[in-house]
Structures are given as C-alpha cells and as structure tokens.
Protein backbone atom coordinates (compact mmCIF):
# COMPACT_ATOMS: atom_id res chain seq x y z
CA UNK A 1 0.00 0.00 0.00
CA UNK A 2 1.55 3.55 -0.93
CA UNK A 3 2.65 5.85 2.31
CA UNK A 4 0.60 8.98 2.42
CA UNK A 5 3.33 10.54 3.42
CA UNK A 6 5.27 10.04 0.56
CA UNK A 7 4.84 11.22 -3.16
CA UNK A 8 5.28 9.11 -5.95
CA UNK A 9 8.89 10.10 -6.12
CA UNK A 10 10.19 9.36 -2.54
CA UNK A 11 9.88 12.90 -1.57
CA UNK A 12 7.83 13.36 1.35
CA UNK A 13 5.10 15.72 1.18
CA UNK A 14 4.91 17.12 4.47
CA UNK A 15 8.38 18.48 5.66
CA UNK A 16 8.87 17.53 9.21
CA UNK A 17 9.62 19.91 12.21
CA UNK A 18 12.84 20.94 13.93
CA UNK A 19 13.71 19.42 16.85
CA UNK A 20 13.35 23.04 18.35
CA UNK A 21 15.29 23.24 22.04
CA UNK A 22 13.39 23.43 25.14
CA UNK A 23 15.94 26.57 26.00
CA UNK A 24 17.60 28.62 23.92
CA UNK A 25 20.29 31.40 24.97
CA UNK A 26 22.18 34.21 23.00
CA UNK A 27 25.36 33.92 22.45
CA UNK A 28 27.77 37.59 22.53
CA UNK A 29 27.72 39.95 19.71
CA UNK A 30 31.51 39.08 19.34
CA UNK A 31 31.20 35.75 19.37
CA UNK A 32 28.79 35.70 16.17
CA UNK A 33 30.46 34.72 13.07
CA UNK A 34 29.79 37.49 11.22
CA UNK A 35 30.52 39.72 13.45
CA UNK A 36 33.18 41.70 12.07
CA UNK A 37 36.41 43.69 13.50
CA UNK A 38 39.16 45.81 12.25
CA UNK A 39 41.70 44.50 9.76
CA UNK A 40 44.51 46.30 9.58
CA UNK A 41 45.42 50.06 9.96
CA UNK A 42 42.77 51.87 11.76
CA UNK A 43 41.69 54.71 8.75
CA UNK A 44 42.02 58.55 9.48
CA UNK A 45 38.64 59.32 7.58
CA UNK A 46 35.65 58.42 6.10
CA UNK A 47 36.00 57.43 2.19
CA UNK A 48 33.03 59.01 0.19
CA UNK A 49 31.97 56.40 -2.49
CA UNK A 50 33.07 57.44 -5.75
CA UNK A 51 29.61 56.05 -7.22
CA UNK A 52 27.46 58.92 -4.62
CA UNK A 53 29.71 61.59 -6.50
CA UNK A 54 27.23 63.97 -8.18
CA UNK A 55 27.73 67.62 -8.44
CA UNK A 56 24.57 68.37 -9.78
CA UNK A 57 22.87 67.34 -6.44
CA UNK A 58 23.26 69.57 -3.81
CA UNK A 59 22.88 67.59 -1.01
CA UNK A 60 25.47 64.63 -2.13
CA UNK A 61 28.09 67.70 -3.41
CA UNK A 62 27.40 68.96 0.39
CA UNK A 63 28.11 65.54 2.17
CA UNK A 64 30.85 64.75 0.09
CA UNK A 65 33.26 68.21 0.99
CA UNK A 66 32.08 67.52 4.55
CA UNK A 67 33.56 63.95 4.22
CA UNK A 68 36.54 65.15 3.49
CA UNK A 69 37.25 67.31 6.07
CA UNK A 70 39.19 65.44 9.06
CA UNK A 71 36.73 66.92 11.86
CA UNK A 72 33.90 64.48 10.89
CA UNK A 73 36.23 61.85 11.47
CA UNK A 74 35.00 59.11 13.61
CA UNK A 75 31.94 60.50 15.50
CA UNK A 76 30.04 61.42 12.39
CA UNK A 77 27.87 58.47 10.42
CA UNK A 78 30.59 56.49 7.67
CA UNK A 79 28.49 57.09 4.30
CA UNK A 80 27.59 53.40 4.47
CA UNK A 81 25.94 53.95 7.40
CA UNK A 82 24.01 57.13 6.32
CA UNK A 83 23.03 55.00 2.96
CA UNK A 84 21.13 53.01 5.28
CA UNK A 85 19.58 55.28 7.60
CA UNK A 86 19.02 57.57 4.04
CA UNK A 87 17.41 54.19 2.72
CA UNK A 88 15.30 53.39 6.04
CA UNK A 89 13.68 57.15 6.31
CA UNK A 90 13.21 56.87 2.73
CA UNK A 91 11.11 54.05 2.81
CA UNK A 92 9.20 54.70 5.46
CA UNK A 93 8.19 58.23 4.99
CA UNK A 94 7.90 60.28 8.27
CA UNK A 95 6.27 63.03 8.90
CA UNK A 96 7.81 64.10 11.74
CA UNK A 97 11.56 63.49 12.60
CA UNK A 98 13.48 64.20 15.74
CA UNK A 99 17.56 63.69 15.79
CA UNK A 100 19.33 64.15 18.65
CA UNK A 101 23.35 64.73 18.48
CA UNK A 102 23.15 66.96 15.32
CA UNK A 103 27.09 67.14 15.65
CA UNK A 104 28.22 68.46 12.50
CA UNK A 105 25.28 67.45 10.67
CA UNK A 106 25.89 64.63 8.39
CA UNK A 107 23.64 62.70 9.42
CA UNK A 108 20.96 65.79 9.54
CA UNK A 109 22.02 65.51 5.90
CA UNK A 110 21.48 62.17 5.14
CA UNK A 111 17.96 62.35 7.06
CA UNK A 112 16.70 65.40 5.81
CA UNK A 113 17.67 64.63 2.21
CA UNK A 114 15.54 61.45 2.61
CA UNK A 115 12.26 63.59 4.12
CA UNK A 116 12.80 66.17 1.43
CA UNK A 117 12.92 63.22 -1.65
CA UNK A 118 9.44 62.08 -0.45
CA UNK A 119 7.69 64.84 -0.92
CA UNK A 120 5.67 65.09 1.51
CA UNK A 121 6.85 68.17 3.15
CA UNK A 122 8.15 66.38 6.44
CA UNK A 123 10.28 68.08 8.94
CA UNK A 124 13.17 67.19 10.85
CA UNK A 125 13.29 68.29 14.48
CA UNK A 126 17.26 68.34 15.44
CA UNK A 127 18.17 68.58 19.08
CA UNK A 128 21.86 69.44 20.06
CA UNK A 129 24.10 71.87 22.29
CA UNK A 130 25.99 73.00 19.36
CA UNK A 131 28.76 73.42 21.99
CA UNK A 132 32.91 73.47 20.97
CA UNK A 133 34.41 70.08 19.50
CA UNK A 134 37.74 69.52 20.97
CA UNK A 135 40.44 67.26 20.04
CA UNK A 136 40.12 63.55 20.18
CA UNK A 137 41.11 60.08 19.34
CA UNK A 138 41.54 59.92 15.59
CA UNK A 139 39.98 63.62 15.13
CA UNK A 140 43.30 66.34 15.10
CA UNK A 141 40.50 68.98 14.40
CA UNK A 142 38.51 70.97 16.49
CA UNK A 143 35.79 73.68 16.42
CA UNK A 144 35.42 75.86 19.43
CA UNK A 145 32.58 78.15 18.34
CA UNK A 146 30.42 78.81 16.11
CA UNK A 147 29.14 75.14 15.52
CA UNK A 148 25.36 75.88 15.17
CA UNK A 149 25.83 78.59 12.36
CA UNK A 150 28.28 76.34 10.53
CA UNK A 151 25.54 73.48 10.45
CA UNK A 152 23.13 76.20 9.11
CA UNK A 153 25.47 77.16 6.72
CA UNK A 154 26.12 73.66 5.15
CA UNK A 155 22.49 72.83 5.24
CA UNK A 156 21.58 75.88 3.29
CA UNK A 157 24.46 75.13 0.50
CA UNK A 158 22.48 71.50 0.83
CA UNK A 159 19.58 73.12 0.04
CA UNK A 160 18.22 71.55 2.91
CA UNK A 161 17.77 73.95 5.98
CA UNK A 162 14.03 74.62 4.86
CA UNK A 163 13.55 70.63 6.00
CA UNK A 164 15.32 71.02 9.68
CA UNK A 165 14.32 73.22 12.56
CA UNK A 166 17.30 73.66 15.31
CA UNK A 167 16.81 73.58 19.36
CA UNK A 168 20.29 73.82 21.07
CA UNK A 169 20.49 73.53 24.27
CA UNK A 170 20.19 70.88 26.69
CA UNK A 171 18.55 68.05 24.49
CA UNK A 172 16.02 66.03 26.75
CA UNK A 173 15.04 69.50 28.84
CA UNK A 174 14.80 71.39 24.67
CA UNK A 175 12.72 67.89 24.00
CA UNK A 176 10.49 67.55 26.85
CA UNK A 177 9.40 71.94 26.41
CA UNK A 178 8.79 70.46 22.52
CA UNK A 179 6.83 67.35 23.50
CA UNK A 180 3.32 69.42 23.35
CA UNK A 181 4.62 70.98 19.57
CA UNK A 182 5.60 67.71 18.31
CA UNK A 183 2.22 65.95 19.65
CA UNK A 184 0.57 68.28 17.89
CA UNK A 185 2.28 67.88 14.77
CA UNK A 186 1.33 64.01 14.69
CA UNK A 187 3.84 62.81 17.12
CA UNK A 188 7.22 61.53 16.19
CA UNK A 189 7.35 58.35 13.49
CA UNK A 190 11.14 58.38 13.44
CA UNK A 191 14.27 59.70 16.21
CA UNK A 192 17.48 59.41 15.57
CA UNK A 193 19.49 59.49 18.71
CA UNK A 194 23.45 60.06 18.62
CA UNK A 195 24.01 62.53 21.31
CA UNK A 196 25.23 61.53 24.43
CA UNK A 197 26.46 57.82 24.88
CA UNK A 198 26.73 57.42 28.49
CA UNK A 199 24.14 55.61 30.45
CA UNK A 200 22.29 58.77 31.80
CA UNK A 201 22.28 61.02 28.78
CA UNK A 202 21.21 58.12 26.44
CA UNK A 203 18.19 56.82 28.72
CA UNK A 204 17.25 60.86 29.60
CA UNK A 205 17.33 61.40 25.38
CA UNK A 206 15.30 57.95 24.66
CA UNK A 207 13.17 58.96 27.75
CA UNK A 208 12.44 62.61 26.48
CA UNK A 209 10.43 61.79 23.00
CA UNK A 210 9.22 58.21 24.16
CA UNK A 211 5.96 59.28 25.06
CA UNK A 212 5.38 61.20 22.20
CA UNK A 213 6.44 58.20 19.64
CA UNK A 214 3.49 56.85 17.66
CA UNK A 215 3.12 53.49 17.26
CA UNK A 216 4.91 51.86 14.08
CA UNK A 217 7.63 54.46 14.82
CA UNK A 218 11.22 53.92 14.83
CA UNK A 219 14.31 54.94 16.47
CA UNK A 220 17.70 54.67 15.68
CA UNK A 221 20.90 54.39 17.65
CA UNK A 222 24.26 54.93 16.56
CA UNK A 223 27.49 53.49 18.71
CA UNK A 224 25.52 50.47 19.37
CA UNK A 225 28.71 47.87 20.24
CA UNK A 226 31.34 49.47 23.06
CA UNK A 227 33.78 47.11 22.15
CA UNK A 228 34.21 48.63 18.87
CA UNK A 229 33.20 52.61 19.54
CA UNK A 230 35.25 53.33 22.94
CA UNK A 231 33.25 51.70 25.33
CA UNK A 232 30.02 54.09 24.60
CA UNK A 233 26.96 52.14 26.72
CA UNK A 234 24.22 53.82 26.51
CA UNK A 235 22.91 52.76 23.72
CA UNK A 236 24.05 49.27 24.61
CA UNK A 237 21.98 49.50 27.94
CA UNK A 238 18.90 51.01 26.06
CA UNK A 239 18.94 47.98 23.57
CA UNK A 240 19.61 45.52 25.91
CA UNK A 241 17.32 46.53 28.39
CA UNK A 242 14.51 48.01 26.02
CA UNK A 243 11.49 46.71 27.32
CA UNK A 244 12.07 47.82 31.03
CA UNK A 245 13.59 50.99 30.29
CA UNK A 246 10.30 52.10 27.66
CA UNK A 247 6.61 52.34 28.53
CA UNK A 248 6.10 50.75 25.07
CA UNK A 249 6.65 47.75 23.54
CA UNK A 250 9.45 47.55 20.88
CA UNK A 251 11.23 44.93 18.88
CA UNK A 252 14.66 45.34 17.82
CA UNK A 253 17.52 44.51 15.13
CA UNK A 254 21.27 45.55 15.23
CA UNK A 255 23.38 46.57 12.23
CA UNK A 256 26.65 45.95 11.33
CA UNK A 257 28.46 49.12 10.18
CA UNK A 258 31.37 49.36 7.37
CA UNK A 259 34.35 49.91 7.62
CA UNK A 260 34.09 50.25 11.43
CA UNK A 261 31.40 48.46 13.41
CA UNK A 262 30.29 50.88 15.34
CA UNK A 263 26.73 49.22 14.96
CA UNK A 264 23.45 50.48 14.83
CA UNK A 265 20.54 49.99 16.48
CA UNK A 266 16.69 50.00 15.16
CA UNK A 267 13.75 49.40 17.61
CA UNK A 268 9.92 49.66 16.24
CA UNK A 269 7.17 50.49 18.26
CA UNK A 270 4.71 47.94 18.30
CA UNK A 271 2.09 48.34 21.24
C-alpha cells in the first residue's frame, strides 16, 4: 500500500519539524560569526563612495566636501551607514523626525535629504548643544565656536535647511518643552538618537520623546557595540534593556556598520 506521506517520487510531502530546544540562549555579539572587526590600519577618515559623487545634487556635493574634512572623522555616520539610515527614512516616509546629536550634521544631511525626496513636506526636528568640539582620538580637528551657524550654513548650501528646525540647548530639557509641539504635529514616526552615549544622557534622550512616539515608529541608535566605539553604553543598555527601560513595547535589530562596526541599532514600536 503507498505511504501517504510520501509522493510518488520518494519525496515526502509534508516536511517535518525541527527538533526546536526546550531553551535557547544568546550567544555575545563578538562571538557571532559574522561579526566583524578591524583588519589592519585603523583609517584617518571616512571614504566618500566614488559612485554617490554627483555635483549636480546639492545635497550629495554637500556631504561629500564635509567627508573630506578630518573633523567628521570618527563621531560622524561612515556614508555606508548614512546610505542606510538615508534608505530606512526613505522608505518609510515620516512626517515628523526628531535627531538628537546633530554634531556636525551629516547625518541631519542624510535624514533630511531622505524627508525632502518624499515629498511630503516632512520636517526634521534636530536637538543638540551645538557646543565646541575639541580634540580627540583619531579627530586632530577641532571647532570651538560657532558650531550651530556652521551646520546652518552647510544645510543651506544643501539646500536643505528649509527641511530642519534647530533647538540647542540641553537636548532632553529642549525635548520635553517640545513634547506638546511635536504631539501636535502628529507625534514623532522616526528619532534618531546620537548625542550623548553614556548611560544617563542616552536613557534621559530615549526617555524625552518616548511618550510622544506613535506606534509603528522607529528609532535609531548609533554606537551600538562598546567594544568597537570606545566603550560608549548607553545605547548598549537602552537595547539591551529596552522593554524595562520604555513604557512601550518595541522589537529590535542591530546593524553591522562598514568599515568600522560601530553598529546600529533599530527598535519599532509595536504596542
């Protein structure tokens, strides 16, 4: 008599189940394969892809001069990681965007340039204290002053200030007076928060526009993995500890990030 569970061929027409563990248990971000670390000489800048090279658009000419210039070097977004977040803002079309650690404003370029190729006349909301940038690891440059004008500046030649609206100060205090403005607007369907990446100032940002997130929204964190960005964890305690730390419910993925994994972190609000 022919087996119902098996075609005319062998094959069997039902494929059967895992054996699917009773427990399972993450294993550490450095211990998964792909996983990946520095090879070879740390570099001393960013490398703008030659295939994003187009004068004619102002935004891309903008990004690219900033690129080269050694101050952006490591803190801002590598242009492989901006591609993305340019790609994920893209796609999803906010209406209202918040970033918080404006820094020198590459990725207020990459964002905004995303809002403004929808269409839809979406705003980005960017929270920083436009304070002096000193000397660091890797960075040789420094700007004292005059950081909040020179973000103005390069937005405008980007022909993208019109899309961005600037609150310096302290960011969660600027956020929380905003919080009725921005509720108003529609609440928030997209932060990007890269300000500051202790413990504290990264729970008091994620704290600040939580309530005010609608549902479906996403946030983004950059510096994700401390054992590649300097030992930065606050975004590592945020992710880890997401559903504790939030009133809402989230799920979460984390990027790797080329050619250092500084990682990234994307949580949607889902209840």
């Amino acid at each position: 008599m022919p087996n119902p569970m098996v075609s005319p061929d062998g094959r069997p027409w039902v494929i059967p189940a895992p054996d699917v563990p009773a427990i399972k248990r993450p294993i550490p971000n450095p211990a998964l394969r792909h996983y990946p670390k520095l090879v070879g000489e740390h570099p001393r800048r960013w490398k703008f892809p030659s295939y994003l090279v187009n004068e004619s658009t102002p935004w891309l000419r903008s990004l690219r001069e900033m690129y080269e210039m050694p101050i952006v070097f490591p803190a801002s977004l590598s242009p492989e990681a901006g591609l993305m977040l340019h790609g994920l803002v893209r796609n999803m079309r906010p209406r209202v965007a918040v970033e918080v650690g404006t820094f020198l404003s590459v990725s207020t370029h990459w964002i905004a340039s995303a809002l403004k190729e929808s269409g839809d006349g979406a705003l980005l909301h960017c929270f920083d204290d436009f304070g002096p940038i000193h000397k660091g690891p890797w960075r040789d440059a420094e700007m004292l002053s005059g950081r909040e004008e020179w973000v103005k500046n390069r937005l405008d030649r980007a022909e993208l200030l019109d899309r961005c609206r600037f609150y310096p100060g302290n960011s969660p205090l600027r956020l929380l007076e905003q919080r009725d403005a921005l509720r108003a607007a529609g609440g928030v369907d997209f932060a990007f928060i890269d300000g500051d990446h202790g413990v504290y100032g990264a729970v008091q940002d994620f704290w600040a526009v939580e309530p005010i997130l609608n549902t479906g929204a996403y946030v983004v964190f950059h510096d994700t993995f401390p054992d590649q960005c300097g030992g930065h964890n606050g975004p590592r305690e945020i992710l880890d500890r997401i559903n504790e730390i939030g009133t809402g419910l989230y799920e979460k993925l984390e990027l790797y990030l080329s050619p250092l994994n500084y990682g990234m972190g994307v949580l949607r609000r889902i209840g």
